[in-house]
C-alpha atoms as a PDB file:
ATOM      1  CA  UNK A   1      67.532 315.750 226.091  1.00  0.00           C
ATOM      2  CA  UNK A   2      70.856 313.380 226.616  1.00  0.00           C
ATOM      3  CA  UNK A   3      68.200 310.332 226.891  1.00  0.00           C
ATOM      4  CA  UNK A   4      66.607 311.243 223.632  1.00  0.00           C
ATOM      5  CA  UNK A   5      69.681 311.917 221.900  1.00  0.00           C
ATOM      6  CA  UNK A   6      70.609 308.749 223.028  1.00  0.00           C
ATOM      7  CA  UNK A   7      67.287 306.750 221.983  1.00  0.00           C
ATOM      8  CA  UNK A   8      67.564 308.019 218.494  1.00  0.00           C
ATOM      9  CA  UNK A   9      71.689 306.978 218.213  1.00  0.00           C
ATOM     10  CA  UNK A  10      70.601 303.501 219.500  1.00  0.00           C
ATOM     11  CA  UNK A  11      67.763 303.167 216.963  1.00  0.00           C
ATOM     12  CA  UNK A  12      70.116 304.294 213.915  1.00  0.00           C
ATOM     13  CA  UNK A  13      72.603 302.126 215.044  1.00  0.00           C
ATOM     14  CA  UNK A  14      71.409 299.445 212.757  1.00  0.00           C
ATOM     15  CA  UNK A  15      71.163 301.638 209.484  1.00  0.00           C
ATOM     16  CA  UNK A  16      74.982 302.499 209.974  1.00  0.00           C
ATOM     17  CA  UNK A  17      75.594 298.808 210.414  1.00  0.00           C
ATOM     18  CA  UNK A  18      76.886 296.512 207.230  1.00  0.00           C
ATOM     19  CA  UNK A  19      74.346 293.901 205.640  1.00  0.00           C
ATOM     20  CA  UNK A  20      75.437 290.237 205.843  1.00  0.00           C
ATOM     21  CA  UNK A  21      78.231 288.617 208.070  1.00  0.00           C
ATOM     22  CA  UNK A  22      81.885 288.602 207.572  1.00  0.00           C
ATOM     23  CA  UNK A  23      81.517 285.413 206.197  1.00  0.00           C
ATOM     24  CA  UNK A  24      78.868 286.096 203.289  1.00  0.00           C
ATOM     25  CA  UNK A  25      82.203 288.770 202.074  1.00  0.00           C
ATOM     26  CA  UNK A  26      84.396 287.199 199.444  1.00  0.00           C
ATOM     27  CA  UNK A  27      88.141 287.535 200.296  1.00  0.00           C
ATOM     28  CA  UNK A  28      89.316 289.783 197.188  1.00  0.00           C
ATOM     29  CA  UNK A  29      87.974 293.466 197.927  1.00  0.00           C
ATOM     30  CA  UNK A  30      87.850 293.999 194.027  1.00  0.00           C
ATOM     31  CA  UNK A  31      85.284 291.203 193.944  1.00  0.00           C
ATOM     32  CA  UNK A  32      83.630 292.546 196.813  1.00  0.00           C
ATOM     33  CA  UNK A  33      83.511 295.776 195.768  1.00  0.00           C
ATOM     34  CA  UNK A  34      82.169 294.301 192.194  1.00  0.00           C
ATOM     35  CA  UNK A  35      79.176 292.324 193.631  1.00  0.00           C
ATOM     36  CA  UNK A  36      78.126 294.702 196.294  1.00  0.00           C
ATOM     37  CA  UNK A  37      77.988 297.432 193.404  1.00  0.00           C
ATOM     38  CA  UNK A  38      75.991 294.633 191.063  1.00  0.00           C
ATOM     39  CA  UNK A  39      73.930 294.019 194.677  1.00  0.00           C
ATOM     40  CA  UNK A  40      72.674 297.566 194.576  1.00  0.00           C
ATOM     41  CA  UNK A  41      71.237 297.104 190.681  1.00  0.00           C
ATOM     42  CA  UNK A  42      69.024 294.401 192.130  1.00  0.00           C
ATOM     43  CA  UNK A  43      65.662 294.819 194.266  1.00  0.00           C
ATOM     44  CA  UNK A  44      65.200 292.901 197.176  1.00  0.00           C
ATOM     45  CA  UNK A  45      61.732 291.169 196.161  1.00  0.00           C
ATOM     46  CA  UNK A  46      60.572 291.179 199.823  1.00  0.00           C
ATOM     47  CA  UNK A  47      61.848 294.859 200.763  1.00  0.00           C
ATOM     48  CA  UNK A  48      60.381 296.134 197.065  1.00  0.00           C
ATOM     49  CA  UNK A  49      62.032 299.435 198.012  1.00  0.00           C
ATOM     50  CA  UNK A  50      65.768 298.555 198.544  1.00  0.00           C
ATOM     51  CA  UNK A  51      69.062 297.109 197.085  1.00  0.00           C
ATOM     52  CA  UNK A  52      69.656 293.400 197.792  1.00  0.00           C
ATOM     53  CA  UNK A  53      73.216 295.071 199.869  1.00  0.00           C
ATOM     54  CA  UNK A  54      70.630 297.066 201.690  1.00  0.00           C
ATOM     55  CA  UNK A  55      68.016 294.295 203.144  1.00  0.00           C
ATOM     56  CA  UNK A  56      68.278 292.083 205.680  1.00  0.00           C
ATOM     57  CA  UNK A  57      65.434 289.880 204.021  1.00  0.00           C
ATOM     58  CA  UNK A  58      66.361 286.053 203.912  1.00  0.00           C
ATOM     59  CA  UNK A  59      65.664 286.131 200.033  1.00  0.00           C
ATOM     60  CA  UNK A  60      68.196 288.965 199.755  1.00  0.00           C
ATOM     61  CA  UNK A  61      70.840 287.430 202.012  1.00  0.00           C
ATOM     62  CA  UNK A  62      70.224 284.454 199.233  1.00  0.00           C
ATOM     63  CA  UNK A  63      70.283 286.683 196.010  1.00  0.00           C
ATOM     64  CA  UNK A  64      73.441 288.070 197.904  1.00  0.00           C
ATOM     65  CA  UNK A  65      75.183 284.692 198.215  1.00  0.00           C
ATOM     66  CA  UNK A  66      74.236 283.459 194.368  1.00  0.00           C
ATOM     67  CA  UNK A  67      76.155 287.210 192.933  1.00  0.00           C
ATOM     68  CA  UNK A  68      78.494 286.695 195.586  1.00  0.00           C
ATOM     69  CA  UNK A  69      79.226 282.935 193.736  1.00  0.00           C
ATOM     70  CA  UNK A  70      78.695 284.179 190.646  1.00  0.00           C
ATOM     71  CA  UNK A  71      81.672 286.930 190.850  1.00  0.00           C
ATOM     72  CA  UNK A  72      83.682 284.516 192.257  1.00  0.00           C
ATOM     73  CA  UNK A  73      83.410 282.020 189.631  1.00  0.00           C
ATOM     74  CA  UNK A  74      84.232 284.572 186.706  1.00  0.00           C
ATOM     75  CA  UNK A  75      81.306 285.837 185.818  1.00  0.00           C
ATOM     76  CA  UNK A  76      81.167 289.526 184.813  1.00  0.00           C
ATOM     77  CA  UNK A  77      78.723 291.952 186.084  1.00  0.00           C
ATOM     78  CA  UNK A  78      76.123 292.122 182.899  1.00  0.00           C
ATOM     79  CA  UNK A  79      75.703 288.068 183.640  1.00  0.00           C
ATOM     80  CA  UNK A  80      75.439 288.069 186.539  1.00  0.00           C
ATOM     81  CA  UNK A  81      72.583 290.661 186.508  1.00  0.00           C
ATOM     82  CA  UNK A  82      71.243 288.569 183.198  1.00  0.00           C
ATOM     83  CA  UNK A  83      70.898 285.314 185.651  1.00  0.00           C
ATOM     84  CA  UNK A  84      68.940 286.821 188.131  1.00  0.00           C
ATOM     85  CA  UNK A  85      66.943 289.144 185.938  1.00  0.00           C
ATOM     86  CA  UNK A  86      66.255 285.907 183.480  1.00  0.00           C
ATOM     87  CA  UNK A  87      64.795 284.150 186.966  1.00  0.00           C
ATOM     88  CA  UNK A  88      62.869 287.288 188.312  1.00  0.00           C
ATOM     89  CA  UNK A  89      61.877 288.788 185.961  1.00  0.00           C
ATOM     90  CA  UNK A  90      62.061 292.801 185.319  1.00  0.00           C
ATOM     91  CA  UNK A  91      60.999 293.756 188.920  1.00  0.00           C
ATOM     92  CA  UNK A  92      63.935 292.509 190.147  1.00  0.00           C
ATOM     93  CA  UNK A  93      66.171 295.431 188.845  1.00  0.00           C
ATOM     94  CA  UNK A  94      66.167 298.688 190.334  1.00  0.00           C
ATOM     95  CA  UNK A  95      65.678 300.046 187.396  1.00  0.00           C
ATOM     96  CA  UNK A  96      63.739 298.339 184.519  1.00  0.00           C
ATOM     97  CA  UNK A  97      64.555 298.553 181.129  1.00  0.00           C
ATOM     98  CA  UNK A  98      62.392 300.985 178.962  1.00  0.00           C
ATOM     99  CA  UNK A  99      59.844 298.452 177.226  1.00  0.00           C
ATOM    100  CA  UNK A 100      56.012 297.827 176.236  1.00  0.00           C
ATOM    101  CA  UNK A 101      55.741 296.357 179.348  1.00  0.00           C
ATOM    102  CA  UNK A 102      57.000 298.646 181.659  1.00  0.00           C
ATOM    103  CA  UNK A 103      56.596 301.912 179.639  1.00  0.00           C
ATOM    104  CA  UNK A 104      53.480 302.933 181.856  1.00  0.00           C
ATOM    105  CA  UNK A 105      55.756 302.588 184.968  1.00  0.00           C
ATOM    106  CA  UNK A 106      58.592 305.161 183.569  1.00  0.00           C
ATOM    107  CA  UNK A 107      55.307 307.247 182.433  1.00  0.00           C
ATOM    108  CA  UNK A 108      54.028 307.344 186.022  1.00  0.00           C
ATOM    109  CA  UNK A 109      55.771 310.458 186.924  1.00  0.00           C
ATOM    110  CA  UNK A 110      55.202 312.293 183.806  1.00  0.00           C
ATOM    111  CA  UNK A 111      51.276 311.481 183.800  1.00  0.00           C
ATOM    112  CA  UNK A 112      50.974 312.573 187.142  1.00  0.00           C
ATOM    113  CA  UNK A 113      52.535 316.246 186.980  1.00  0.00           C
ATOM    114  CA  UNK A 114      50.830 316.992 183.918  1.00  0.00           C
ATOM    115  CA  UNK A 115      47.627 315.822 185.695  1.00  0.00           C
ATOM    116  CA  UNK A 116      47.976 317.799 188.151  1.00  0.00           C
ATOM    117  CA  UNK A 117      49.175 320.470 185.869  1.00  0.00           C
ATOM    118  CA  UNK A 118      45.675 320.126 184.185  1.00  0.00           C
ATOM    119  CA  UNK A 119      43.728 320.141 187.704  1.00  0.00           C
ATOM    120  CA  UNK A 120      45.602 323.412 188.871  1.00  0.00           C
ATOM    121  CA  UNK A 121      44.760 324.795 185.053  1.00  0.00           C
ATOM    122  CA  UNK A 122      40.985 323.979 185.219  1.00  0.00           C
ATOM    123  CA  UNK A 123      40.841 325.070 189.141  1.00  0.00           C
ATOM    124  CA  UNK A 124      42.102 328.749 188.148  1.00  0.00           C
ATOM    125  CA  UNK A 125      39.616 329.032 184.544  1.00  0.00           C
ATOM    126  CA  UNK A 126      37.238 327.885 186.946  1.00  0.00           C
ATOM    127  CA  UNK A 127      37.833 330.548 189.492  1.00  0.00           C
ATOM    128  CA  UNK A 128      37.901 333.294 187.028  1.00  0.00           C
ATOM    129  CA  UNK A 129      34.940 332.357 185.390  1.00  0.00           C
ATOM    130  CA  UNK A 130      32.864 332.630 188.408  1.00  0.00           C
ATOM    131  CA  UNK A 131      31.019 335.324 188.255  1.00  0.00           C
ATOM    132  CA  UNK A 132      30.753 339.063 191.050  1.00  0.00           C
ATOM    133  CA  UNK A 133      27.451 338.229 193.430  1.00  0.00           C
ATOM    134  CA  UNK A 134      25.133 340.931 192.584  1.00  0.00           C
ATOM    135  CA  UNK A 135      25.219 343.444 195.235  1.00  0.00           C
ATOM    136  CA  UNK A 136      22.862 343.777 197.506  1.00  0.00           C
ATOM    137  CA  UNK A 137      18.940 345.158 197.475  1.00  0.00           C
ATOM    138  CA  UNK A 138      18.068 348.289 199.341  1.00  0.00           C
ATOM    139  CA  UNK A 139      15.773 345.976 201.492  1.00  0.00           C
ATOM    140  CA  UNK A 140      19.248 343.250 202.186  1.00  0.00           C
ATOM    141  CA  UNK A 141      21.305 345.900 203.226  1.00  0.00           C
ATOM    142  CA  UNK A 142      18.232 347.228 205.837  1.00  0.00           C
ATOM    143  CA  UNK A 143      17.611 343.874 206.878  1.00  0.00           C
ATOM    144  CA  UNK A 144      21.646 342.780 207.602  1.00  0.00           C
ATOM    145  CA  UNK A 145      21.389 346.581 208.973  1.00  0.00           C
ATOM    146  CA  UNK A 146      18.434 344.918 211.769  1.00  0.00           C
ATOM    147  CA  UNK A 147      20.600 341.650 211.893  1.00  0.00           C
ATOM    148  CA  UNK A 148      23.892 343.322 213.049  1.00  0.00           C
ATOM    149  CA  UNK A 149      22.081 345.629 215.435  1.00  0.00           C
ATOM    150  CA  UNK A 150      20.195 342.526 217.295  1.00  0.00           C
ATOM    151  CA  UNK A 151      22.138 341.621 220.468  1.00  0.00           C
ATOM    152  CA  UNK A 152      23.488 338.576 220.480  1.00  0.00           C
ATOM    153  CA  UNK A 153      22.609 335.994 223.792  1.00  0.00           C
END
C-alpha cells in the first residue's frame, strides 16, 4: 500500500510542478501575474487541450516567451491576445469567438443532447408501439409442456 501510495505521489509530482524556468518569469509579479492569466486564454497548438501556462510543448514555451515580451514592453492584455490570435488564427484561443465560422463548434453540445434527446424519444414510441405476442395455442402450451418434461443430458 505505502509503495503505491508512493508511485502515484511520484507520478503527480510533475502536475504540481510550475511550467517554464525561473528564468522564462518576468521580474514584476503584476506582469507575471498579467501574462500567465493572458497564457491561460491561449491554446497550446501542440497540446490542443491546454493553456499555453499549462504545456510543456516547445511551441508553448515560445508563445510563452513572445506574451511574456509583449507584457513587458507595454502592451495590454487585449493586444497581446490580438497578436497571437491575428498569427494563429481562432484555434489558438481557448475560447473562440461566436462567428459563421465557428458557430457549428459552440453548436456541438447543443446538437448532440437534443440528438440524443430524439434517439431516447423514438427508442421509448418504439417500445410502446410494439405490440403483446399472441398467447399461446392449446397445442404450444402441450408441446413446451413435453419440452420442459424431457430430461436434459
Amino acid at each position: 500500500m505505502t509503495r503505491t501510495l508512493a508511485l502515484l505521489l511520484l507520478l503527480t509530482m510533475p502536475a504540481f510542478a510550475a511550467v517554464g524556468t525561473p528564468e522564462e518569469r518576468l521580474p514584476d509579479p503584476a506582469q507575471e501575474a498579467r501574462a500567465e492569466a493572458i497564457g491561460r486564454q491561449l491554446r497550446c497548438l501542440v497540446c490542443q487541450n491546454q493553456s499555453i501556462e499549462d504545456s510543456d510543448a516547445d511551441l508553448a514555451r515560445d508563445l510563452r516567451r513572445v506574451v511574456r515580451e509583449r507584457v513587458a514592453a507595454g502592451e495590454d492584455s487585449t493586444r497581446v491576445i490580438d497578436f497571437v490570435h491575428a498569427r494563429y488564427g481562432d484555434f489558438v484561443l481557448l475560447r473562440p469567438p461566436v462567428n459563421a465560422v465557428t458557430a457549428l463548434l459552440w453548436a456541438t453540445p447543443a446538437i448532440a443532447l437534443g440528438g440524443g434527446i430524439l434517439a431516447i424519444l423514438l427508442m421509448r414510441r418504439r417500445i410502446a408501439a410494439t405490440p403483446e405476442p399472441a398467447p399461446l395455442t392449446e397445442a404450444e402450451r402441450t408441446r413446451l409442456a413435453e419440452l420442459d418434461e424431457t430430461p436434459r443430458v
